[in-house]
Protein backbone atom coordinates (compact mmCIF):
# COMPACT_ATOMS: atom_id res chain seq x y z
CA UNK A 1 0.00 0.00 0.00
CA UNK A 2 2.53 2.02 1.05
CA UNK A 3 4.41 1.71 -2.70
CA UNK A 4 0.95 2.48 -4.56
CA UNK A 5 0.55 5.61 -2.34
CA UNK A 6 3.98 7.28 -3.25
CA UNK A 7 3.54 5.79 -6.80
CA UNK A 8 0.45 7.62 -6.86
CA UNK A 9 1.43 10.58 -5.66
CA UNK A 10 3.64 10.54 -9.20
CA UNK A 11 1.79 9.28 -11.49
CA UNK A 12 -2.29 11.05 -11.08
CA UNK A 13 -3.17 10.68 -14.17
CA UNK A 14 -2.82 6.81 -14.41
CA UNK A 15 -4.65 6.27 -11.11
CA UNK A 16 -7.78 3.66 -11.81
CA UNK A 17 -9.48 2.48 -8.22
CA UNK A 18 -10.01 -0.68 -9.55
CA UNK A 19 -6.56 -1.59 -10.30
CA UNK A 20 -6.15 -0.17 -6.75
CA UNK A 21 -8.14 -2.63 -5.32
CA UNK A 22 -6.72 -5.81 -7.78
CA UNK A 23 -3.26 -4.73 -6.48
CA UNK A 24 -4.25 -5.39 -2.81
CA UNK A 25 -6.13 -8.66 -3.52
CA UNK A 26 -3.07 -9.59 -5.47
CA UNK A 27 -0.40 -9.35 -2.46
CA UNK A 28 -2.91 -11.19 -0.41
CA UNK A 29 -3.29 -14.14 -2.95
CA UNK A 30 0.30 -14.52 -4.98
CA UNK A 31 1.20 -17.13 -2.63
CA UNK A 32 -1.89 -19.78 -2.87
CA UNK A 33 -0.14 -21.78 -5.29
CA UNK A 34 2.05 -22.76 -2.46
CA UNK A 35 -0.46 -25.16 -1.14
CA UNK A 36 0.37 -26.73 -4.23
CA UNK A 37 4.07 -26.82 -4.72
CA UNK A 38 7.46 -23.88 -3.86
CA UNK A 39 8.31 -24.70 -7.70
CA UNK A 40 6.57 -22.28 -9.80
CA UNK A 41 4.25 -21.36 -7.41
CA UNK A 42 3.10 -17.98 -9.36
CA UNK A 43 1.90 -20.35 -12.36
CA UNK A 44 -0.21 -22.57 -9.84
CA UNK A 45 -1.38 -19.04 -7.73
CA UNK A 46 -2.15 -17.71 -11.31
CA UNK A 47 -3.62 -21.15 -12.33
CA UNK A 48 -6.23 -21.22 -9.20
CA UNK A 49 -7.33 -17.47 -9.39
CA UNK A 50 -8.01 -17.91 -13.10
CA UNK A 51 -10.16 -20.96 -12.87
CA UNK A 52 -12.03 -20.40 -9.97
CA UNK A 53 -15.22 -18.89 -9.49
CA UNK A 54 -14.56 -15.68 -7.33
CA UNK A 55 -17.66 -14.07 -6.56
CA UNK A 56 -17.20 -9.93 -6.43
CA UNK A 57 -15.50 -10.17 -9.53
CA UNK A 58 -15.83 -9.98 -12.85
CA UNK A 59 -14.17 -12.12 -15.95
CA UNK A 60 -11.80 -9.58 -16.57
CA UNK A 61 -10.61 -8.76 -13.23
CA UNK A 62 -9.91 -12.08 -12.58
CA UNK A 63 -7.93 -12.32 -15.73
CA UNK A 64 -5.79 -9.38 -13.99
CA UNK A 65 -5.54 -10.52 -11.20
CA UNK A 66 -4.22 -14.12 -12.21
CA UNK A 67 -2.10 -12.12 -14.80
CA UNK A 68 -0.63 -10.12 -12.15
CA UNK A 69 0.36 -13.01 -9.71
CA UNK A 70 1.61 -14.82 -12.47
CA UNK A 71 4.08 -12.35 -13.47
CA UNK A 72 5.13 -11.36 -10.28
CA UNK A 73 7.97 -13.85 -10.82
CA UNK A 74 10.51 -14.33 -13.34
CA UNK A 75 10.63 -12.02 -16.71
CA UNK A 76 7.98 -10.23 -18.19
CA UNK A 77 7.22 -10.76 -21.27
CA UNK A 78 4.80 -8.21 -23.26
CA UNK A 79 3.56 -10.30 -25.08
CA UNK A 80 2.35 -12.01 -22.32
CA UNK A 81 0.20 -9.56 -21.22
CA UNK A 82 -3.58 -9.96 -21.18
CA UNK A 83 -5.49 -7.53 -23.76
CA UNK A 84 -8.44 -6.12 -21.96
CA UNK A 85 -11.42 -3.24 -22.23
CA UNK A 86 -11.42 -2.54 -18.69
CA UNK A 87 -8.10 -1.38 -18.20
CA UNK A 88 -5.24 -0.55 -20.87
CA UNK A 89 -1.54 -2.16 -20.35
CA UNK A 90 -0.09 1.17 -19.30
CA UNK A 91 -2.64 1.30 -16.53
CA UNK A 92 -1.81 -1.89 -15.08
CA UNK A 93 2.06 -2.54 -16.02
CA UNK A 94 2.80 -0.55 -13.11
CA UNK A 95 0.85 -2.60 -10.54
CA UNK A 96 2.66 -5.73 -11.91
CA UNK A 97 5.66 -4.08 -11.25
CA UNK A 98 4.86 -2.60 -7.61
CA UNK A 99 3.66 -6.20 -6.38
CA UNK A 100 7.07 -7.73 -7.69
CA UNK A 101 8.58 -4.90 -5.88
CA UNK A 102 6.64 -5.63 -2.68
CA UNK A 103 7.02 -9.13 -3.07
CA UNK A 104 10.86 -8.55 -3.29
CA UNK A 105 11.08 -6.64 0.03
CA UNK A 106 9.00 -8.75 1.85
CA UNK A 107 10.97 -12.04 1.20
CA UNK A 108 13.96 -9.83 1.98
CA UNK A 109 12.25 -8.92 5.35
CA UNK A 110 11.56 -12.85 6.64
């Protein structure tokens, strides 16, 4: 939260609350594909958000969101990224890139 608010504060004009809000759910969920195994655990945490029914959102949030916890591992690839009429790449790039960041400094933290 603390990296959205201060990446925020920079960039006003690329500010969408919903991408807000996918950003938090993401650094609560990138790490359910651990129940399933350490080795690539953002493919199986990607894997379970996509397929499962997750009421209080729609088809392509959850698209996003499994995009986002997918890629917050390992390279990204542009190509990769999901097309979508919600939100445009240059909205959401930046989220993707703030929940690798987090992710980074809380694994440096434990």
């Amino acid at each position: 939260v603390h990296l959205y608010n201060q990446w925020q504060a920079q960039n006003p004009k690329l500010v969408h609350p919903q991408l807000e809000a996918l950003l938090k759910w993401a650094a609560l969920l990138h790490e359910v594909g651990l129940s399933i195994n350490h080795t690539g655990m953002h493919r199986h945490s990607a894997y379970i958000l996509q397929n499962t029914n997750l009421p209080g959102f729609n088809q392509e949030q959850q698209i996003l969101l499994a995009a986002m916890v997918r890629l917050h591992r390992k390279a990204i690839k542009l190509e990769e990224l999901p097309r979508l009429n919600l939100f445009r790449k240059k909205e959401y790039l930046p989220m993707i890139q703030l929940l690798r960041l987090g992710a980074l400094l809380n694994n440096q933290r434990q």
